[in-house]
C-alpha atoms as a PDB file:
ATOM      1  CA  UNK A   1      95.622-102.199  29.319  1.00  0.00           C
ATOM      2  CA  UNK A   2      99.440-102.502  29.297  1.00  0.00           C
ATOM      3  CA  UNK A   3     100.068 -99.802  26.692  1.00  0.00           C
ATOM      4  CA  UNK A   4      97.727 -97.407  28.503  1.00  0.00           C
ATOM      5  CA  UNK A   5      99.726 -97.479  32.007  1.00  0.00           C
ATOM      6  CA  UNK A   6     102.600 -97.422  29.799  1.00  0.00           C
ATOM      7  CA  UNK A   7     101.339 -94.316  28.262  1.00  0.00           C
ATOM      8  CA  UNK A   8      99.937 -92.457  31.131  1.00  0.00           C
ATOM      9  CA  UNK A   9     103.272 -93.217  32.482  1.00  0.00           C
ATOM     10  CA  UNK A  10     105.055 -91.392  29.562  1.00  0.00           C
ATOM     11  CA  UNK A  11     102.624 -88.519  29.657  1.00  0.00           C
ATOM     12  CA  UNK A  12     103.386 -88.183  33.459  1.00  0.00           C
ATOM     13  CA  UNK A  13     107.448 -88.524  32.794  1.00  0.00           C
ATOM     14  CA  UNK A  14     106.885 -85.659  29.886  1.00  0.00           C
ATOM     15  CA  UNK A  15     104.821 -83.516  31.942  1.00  0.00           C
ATOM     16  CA  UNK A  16     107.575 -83.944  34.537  1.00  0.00           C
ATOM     17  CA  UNK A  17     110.292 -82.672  32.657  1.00  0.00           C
ATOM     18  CA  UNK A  18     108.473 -79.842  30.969  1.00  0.00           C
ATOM     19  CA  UNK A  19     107.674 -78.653  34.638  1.00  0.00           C
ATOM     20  CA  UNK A  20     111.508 -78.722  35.055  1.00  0.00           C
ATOM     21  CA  UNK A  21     112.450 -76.924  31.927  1.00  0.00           C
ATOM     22  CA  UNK A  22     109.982 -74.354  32.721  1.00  0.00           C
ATOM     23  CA  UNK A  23     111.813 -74.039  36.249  1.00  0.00           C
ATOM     24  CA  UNK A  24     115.104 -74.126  34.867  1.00  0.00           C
ATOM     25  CA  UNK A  25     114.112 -71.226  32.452  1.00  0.00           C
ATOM     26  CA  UNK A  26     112.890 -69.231  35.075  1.00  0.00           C
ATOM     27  CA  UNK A  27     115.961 -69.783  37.414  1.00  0.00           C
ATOM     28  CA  UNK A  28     117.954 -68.550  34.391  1.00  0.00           C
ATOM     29  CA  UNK A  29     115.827 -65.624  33.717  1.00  0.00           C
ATOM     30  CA  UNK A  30     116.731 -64.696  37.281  1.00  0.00           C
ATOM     31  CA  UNK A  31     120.200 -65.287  37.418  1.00  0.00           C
ATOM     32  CA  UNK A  32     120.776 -63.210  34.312  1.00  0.00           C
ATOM     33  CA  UNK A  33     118.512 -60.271  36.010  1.00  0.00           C
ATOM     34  CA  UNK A  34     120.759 -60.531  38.829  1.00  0.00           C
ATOM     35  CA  UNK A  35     124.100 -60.552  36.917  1.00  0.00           C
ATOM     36  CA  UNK A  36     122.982 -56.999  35.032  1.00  0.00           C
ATOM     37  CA  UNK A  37     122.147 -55.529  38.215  1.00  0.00           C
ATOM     38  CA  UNK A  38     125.564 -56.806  40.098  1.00  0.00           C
ATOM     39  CA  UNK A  39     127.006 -55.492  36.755  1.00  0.00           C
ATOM     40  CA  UNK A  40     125.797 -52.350  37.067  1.00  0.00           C
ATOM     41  CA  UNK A  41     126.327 -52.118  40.523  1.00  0.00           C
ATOM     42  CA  UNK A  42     130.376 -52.975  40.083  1.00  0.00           C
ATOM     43  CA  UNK A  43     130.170 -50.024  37.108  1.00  0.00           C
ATOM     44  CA  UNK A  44     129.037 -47.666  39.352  1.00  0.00           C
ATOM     45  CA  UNK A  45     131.696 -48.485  42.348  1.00  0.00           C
ATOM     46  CA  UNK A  46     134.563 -48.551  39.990  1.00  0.00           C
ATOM     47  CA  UNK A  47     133.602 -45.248  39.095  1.00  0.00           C
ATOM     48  CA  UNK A  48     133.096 -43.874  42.511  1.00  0.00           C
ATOM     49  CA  UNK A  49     136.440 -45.782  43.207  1.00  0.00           C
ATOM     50  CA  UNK A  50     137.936 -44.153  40.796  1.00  0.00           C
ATOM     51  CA  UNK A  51     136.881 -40.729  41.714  1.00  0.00           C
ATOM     52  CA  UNK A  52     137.665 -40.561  44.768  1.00  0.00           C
ATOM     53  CA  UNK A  53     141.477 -42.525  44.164  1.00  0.00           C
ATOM     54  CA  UNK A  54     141.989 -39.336  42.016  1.00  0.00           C
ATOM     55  CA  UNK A  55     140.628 -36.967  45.225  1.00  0.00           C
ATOM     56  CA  UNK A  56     142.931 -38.454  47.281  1.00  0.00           C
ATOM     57  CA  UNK A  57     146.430 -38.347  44.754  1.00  0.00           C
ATOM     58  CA  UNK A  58     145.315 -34.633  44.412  1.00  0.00           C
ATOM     59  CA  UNK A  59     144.851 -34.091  48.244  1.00  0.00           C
ATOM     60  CA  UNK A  60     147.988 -36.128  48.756  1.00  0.00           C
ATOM     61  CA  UNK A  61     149.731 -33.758  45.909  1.00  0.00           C
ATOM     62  CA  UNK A  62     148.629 -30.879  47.749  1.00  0.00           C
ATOM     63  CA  UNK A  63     150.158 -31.646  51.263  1.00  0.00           C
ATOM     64  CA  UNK A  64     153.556 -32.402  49.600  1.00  0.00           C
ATOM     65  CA  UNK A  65     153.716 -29.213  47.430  1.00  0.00           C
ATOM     66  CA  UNK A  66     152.477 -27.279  50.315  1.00  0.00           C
ATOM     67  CA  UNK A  67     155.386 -29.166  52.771  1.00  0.00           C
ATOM     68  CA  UNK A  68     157.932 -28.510  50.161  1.00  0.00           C
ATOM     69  CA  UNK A  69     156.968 -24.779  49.335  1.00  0.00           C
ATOM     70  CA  UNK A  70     157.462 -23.978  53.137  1.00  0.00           C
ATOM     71  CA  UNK A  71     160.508 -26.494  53.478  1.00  0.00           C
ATOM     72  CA  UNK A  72     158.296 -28.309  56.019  1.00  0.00           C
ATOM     73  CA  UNK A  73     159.334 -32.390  56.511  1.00  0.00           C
END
């Protein structure tokens, strides 16, 4: 009777900690998911970051030519 309790126990512990690391794999799963996408997302704002830095400089560049062409400070 003692080794049955003991081993229902057991069973119950391993049952237990498969449950976890069956959560735990999911939770990772998810996190990784979420990492591409925020990965992605960061791609595509350095890019659009980096676009429009480049409008700017040229925008920039054009008010300066234009104020030095017409020697205007």
């Amino acid at each position: 009777m003692l080794l049955q309790t003991e081993l229902n126990r057991l069973v119950e512990e391993l049952h237990r900690a498969e449950e976890a690391q069956r959560n735990t794999e999911a939770a990772r799963h998810r996190l990784e998911v979420e990492l591409r996408d925020m990965a992605a997302r960061l791609e595509q704002a350095e890019h659009v970051a980096l676009r429009e830095g480049k409008r700017i400089v040229a925008k920039l560049q054009n008010r300066v030519n234009y104020s030095l062409l017409y020697n205007i400070y």
